[in-house]
N, C-alpha and C. Protein backbone atom coordinates (compact mmCIF):
# COMPACT_ATOMS: atom_id res chain seq x y z
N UNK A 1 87.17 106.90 96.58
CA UNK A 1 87.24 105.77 97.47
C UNK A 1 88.57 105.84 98.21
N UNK A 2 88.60 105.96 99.64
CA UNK A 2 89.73 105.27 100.46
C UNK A 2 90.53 104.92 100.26
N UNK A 3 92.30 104.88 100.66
CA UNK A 3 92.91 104.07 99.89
C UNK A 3 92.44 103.10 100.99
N UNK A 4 92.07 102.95 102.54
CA UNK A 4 91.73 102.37 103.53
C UNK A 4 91.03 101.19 102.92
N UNK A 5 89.61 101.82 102.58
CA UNK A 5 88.18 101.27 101.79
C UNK A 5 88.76 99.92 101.05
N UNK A 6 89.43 101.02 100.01
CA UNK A 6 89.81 99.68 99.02
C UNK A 6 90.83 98.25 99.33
N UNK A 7 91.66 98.45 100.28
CA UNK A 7 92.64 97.65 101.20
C UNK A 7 91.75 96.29 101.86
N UNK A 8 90.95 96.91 102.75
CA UNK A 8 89.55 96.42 103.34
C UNK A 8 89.12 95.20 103.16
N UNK A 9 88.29 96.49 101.36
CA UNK A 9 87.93 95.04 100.32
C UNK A 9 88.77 93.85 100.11
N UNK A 10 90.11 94.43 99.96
CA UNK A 10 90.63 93.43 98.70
C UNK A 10 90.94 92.75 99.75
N UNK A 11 91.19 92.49 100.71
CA UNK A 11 91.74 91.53 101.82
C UNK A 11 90.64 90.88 102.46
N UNK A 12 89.52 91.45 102.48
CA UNK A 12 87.83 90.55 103.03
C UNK A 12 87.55 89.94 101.43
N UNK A 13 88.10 90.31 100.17
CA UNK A 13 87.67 89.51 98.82
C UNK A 13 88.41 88.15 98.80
N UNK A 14 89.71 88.51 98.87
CA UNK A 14 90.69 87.50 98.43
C UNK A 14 90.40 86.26 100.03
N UNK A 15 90.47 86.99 100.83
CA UNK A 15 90.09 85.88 102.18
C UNK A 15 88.99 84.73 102.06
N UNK A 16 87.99 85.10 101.20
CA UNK A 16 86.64 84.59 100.49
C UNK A 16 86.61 84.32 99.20
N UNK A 17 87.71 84.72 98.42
CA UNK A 17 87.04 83.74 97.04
C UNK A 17 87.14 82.73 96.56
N UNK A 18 88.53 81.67 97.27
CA UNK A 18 88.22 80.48 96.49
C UNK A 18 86.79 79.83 96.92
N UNK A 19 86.06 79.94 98.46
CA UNK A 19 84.83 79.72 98.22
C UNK A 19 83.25 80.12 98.00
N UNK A 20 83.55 81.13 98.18
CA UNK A 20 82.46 82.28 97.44
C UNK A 20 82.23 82.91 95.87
N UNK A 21 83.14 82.89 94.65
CA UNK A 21 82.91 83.08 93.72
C UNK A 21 81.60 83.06 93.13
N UNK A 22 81.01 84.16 92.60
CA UNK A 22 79.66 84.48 92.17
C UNK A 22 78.88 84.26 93.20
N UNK A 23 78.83 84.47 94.03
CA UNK A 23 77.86 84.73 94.75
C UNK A 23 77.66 85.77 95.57
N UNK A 24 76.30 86.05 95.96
CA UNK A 24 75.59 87.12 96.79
C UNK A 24 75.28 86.78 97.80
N UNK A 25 75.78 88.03 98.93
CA UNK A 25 75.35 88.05 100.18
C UNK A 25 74.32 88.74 100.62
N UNK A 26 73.42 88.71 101.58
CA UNK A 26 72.50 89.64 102.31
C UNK A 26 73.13 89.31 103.94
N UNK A 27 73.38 90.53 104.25
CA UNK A 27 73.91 90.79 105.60
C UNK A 27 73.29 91.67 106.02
N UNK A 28 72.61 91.74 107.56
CA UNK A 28 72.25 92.09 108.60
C UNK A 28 73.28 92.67 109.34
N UNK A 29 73.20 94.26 109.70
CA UNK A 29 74.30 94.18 111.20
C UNK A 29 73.53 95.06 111.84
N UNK A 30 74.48 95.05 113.02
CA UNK A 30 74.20 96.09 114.41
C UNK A 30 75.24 96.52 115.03
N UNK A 31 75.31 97.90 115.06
CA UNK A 31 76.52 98.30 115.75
C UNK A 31 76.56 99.70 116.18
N UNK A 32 77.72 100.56 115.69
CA UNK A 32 78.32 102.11 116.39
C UNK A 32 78.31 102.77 114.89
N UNK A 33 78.08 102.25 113.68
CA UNK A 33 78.44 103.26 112.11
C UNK A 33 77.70 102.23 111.34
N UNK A 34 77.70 103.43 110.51
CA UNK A 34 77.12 103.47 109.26
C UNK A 34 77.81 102.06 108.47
N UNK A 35 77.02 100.90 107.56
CA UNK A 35 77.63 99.93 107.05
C UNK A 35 78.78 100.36 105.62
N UNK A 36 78.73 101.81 105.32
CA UNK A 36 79.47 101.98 103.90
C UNK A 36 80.65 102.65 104.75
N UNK A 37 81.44 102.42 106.00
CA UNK A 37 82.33 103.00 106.35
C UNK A 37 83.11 101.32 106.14
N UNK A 38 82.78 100.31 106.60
CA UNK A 38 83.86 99.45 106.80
C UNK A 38 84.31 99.62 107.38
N UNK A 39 84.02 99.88 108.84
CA UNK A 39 85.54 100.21 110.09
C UNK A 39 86.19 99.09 110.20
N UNK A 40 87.33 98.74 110.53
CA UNK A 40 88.13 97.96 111.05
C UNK A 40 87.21 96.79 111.88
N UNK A 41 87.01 95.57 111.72
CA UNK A 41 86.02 94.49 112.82
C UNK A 41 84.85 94.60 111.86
N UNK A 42 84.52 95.56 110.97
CA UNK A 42 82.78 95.48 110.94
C UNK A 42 81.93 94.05 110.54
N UNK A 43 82.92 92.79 110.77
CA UNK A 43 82.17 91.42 109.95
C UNK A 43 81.80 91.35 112.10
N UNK A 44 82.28 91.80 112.60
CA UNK A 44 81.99 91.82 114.02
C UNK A 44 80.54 91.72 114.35
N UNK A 45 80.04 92.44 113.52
CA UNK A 45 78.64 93.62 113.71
C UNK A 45 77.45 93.05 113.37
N UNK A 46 78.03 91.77 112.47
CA UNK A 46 77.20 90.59 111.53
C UNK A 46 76.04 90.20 112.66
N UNK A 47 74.67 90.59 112.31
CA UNK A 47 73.78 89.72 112.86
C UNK A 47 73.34 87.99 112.43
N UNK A 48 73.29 88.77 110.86
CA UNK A 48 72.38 87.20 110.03
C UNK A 48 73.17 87.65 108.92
N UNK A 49 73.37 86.57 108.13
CA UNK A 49 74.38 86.17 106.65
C UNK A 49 72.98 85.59 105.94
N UNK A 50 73.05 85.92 104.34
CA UNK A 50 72.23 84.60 103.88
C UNK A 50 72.99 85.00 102.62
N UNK A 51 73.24 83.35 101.64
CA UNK A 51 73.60 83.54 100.53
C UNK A 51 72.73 83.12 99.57
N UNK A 52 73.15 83.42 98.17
CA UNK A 52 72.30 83.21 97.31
C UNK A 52 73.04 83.23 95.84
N UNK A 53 72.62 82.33 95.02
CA UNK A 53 73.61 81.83 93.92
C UNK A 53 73.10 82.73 92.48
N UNK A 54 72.09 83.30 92.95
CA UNK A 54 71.09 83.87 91.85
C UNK A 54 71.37 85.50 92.34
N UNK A 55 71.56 86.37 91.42
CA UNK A 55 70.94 87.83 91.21
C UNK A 55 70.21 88.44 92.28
N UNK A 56 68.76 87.54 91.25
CA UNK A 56 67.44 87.89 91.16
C UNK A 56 66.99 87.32 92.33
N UNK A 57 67.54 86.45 93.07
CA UNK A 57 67.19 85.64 94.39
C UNK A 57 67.60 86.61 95.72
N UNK A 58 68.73 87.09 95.24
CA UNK A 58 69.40 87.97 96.20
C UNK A 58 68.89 88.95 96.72
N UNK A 59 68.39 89.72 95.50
CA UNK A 59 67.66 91.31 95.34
C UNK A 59 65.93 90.77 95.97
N UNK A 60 65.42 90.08 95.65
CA UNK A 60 64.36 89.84 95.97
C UNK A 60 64.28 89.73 97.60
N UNK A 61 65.28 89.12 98.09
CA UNK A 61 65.17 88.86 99.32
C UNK A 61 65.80 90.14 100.05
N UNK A 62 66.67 90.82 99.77
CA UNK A 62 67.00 92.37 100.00
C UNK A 62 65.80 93.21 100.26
N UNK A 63 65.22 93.18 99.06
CA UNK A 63 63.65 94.35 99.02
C UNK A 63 62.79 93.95 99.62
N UNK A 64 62.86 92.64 100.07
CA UNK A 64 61.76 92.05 101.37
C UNK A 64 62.37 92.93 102.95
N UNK A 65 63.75 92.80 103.06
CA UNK A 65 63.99 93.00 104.48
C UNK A 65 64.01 94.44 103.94
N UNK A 66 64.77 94.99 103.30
CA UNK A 66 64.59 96.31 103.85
C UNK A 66 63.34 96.84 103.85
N UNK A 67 62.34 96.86 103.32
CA UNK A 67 60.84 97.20 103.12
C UNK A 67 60.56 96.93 104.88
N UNK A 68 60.93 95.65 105.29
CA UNK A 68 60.31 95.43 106.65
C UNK A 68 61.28 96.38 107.81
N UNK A 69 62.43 96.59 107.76
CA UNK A 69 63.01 97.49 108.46
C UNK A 69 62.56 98.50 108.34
N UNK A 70 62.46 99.70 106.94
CA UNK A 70 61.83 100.80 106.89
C UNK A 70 60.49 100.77 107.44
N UNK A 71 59.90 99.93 107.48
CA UNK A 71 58.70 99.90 108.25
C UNK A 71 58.53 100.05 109.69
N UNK A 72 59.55 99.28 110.00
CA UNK A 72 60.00 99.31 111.77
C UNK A 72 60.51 100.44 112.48
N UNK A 73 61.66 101.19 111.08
CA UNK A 73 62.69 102.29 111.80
C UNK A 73 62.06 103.66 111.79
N UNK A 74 61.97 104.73 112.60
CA UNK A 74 61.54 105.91 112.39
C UNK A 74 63.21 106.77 111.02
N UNK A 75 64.29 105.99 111.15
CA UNK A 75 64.67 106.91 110.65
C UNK A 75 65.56 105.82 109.67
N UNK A 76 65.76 106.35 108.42
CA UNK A 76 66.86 105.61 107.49
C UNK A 76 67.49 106.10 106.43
N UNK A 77 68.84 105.31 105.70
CA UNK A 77 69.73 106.34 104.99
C UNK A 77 69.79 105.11 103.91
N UNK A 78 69.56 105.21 102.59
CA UNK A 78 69.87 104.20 102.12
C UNK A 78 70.30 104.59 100.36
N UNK A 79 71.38 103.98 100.40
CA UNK A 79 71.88 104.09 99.12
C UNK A 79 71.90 103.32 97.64
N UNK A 80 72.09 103.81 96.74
CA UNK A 80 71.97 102.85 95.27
C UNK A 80 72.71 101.23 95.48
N UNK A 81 73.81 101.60 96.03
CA UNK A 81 74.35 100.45 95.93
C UNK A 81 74.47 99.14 96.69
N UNK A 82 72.70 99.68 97.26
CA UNK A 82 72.42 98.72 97.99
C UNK A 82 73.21 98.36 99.51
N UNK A 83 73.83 99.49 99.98
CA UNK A 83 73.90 99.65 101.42
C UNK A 83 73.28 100.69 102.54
N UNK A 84 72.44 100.42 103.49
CA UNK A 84 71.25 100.89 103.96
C UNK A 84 71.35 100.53 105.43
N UNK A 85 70.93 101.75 106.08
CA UNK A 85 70.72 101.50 107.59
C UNK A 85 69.60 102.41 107.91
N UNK A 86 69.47 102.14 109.60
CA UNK A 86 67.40 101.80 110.10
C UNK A 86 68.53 102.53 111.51
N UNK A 87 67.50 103.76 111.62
CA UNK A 87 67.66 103.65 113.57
C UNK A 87 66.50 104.44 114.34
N UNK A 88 66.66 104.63 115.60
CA UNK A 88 66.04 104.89 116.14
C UNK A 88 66.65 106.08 117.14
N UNK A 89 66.74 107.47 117.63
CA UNK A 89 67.69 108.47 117.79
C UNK A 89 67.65 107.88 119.69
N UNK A 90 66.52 107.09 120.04
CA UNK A 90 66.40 106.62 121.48
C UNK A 90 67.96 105.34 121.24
N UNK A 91 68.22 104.80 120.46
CA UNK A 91 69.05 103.34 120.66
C UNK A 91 70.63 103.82 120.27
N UNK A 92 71.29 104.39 121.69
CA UNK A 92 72.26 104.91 121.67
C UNK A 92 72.90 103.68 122.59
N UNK A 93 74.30 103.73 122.61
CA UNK A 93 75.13 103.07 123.89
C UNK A 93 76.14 103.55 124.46
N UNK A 94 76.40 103.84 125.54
CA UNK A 94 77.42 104.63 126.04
C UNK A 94 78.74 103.87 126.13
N UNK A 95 79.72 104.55 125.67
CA UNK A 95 81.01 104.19 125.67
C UNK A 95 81.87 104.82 126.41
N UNK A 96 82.58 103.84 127.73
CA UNK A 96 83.46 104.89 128.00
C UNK A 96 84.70 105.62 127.51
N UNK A 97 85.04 104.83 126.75
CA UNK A 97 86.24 105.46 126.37
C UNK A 97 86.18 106.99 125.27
N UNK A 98 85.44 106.53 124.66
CA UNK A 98 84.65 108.03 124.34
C UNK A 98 84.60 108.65 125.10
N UNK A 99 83.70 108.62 126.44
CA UNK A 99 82.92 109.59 127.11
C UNK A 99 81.47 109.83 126.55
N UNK A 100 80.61 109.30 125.63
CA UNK A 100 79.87 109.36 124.72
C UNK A 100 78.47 108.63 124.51
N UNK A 101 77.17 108.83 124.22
CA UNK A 101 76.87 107.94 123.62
C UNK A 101 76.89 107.67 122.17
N UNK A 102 76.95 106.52 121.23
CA UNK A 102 76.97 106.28 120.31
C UNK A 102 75.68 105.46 119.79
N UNK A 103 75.29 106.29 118.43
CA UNK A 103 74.50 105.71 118.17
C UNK A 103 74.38 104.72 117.48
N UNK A 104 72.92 103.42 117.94
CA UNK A 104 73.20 101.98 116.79
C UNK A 104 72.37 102.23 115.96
N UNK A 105 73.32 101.23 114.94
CA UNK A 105 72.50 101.60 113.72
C UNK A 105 72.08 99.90 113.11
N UNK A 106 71.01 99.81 112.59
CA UNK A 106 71.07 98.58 111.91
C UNK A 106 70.71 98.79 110.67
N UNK A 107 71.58 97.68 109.97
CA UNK A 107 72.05 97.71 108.42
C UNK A 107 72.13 96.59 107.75
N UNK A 108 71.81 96.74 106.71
CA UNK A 108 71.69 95.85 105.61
C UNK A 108 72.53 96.33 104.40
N UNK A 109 72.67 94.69 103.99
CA UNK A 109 73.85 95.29 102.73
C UNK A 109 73.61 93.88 101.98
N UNK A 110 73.21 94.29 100.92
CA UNK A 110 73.55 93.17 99.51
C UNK A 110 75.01 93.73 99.04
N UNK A 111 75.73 92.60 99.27
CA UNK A 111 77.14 92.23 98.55
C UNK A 111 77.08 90.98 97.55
N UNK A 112 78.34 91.31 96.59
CA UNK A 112 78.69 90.26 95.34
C UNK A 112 80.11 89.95 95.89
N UNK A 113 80.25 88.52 96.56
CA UNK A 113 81.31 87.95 96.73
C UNK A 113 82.24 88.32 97.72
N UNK A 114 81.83 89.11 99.16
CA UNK A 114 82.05 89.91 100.06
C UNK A 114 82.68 91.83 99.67
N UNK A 115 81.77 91.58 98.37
CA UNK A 115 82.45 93.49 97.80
C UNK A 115 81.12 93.78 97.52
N UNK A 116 81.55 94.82 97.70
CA UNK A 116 80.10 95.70 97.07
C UNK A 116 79.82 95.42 95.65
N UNK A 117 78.24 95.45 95.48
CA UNK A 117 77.88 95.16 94.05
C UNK A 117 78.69 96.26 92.86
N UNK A 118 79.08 95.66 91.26
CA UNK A 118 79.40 96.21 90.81
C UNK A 118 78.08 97.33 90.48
N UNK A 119 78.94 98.55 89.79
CA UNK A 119 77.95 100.12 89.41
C UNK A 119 77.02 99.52 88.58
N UNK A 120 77.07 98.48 87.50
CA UNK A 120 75.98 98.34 86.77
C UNK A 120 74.68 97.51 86.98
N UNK A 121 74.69 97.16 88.49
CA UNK A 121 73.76 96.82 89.30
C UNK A 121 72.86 97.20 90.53
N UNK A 122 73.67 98.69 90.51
CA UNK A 122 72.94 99.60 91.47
C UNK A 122 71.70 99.84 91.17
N UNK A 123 70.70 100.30 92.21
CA UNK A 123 69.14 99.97 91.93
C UNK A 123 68.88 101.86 92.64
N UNK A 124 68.47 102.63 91.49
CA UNK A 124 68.52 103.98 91.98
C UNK A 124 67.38 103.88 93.06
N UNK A 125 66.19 103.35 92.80
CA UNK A 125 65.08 103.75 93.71
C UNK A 125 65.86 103.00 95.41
N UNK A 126 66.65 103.04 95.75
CA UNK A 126 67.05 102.29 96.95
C UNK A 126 67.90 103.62 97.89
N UNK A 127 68.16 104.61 96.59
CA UNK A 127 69.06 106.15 96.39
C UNK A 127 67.63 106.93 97.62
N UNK A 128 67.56 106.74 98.72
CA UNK A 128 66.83 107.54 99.79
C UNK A 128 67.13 107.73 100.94
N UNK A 129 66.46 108.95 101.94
CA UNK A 129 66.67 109.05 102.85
C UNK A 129 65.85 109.56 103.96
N UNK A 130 65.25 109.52 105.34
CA UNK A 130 64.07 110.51 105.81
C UNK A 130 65.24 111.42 106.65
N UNK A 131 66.40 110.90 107.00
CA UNK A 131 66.94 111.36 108.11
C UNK A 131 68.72 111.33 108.20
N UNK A 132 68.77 112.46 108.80
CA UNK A 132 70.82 112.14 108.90
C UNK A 132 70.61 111.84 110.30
N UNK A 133 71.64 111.16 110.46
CA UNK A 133 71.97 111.02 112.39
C UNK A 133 73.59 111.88 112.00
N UNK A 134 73.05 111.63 113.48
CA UNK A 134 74.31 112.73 114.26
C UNK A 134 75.22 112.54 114.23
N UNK A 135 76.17 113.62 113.68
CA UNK A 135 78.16 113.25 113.24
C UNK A 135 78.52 112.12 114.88
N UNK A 136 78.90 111.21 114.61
CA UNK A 136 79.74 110.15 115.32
C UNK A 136 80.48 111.14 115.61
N UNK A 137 81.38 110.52 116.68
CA UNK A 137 82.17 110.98 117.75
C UNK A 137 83.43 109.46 117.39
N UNK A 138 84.49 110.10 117.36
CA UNK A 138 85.33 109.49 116.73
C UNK A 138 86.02 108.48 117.49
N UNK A 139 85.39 107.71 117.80
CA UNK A 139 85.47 106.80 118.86
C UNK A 139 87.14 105.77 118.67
N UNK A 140 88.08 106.13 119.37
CA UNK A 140 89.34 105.52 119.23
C UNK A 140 89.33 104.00 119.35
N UNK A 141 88.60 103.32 119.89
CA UNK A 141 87.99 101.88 119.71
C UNK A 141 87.80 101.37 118.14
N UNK A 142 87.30 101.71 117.49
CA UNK A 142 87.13 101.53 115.92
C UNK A 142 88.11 102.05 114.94
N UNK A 143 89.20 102.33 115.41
CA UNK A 143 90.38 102.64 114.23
C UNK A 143 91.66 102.13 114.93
């Protein structure tokens, strides 16, 4: 892990816990990367938030949306720990400062308390993939 990554966290945790404690997020985004990078802004990217005080409430409602995204996306990357993205290789946006297009990606992420779920809640069957997209272009806008 990052020393970046971990910085990230602990400053999007501590910003959120006196009122978030135990609880789970399901977040929606849309943007230029992958949701397990955390670029700099990525609460930016936030489409839809939903919380949930329960686990089992959380995850349930997780395996609903992503089931319906994989359904939608021709292409997706999705990991144990329950962070996952959907695209399409047509839904690019051009940037100038790049010179580039960049591709969007939409993503979902079950979080515990704005951090990633702890390891002993990772869900292996979520461990899939049909497709890599294309190495990003290191877009000086996002760092």
């Amino acid at each position: 892990m990052s020393r970046y990554f971990s910085k990230r966290f602990l400053f999007v945790y501590n910003k959120h816990k006196k009122r978030m404690d135990n609880m789970y997020q399901v977040i929606k985004m849309y943007g230029d990367w992958e949701p397990w990078w955390f670029i700099e802004g990525w609460q930016n990217d936030i489409v839809d938030e939903k919380e949930f005080d329960q686990w089992d409430e959380a995850l349930a409602f997780y395996k609903q949306e992503w089931q319906h995204m994989k359904d939608d996306f021709p292409s997706y990357h999705s990991q144990k720990n329950l962070l996952a993205t959907f695209w399409r290789t047509t839904d690019k946006r051009w940037c100038e400062d790049c010179g580039d297009d960049l591709q969007q990606f939409h993503s979902i992420l079950l979080l515990k308390d704005r951090d990633i779920i702890p390891s002993d809640q990772y869900v292996i069957a979520f461990e899939q993939r049909n497709d890599t997209p294309a190495a990003p272009y290191m877009c000086k806008l996002n760092f």
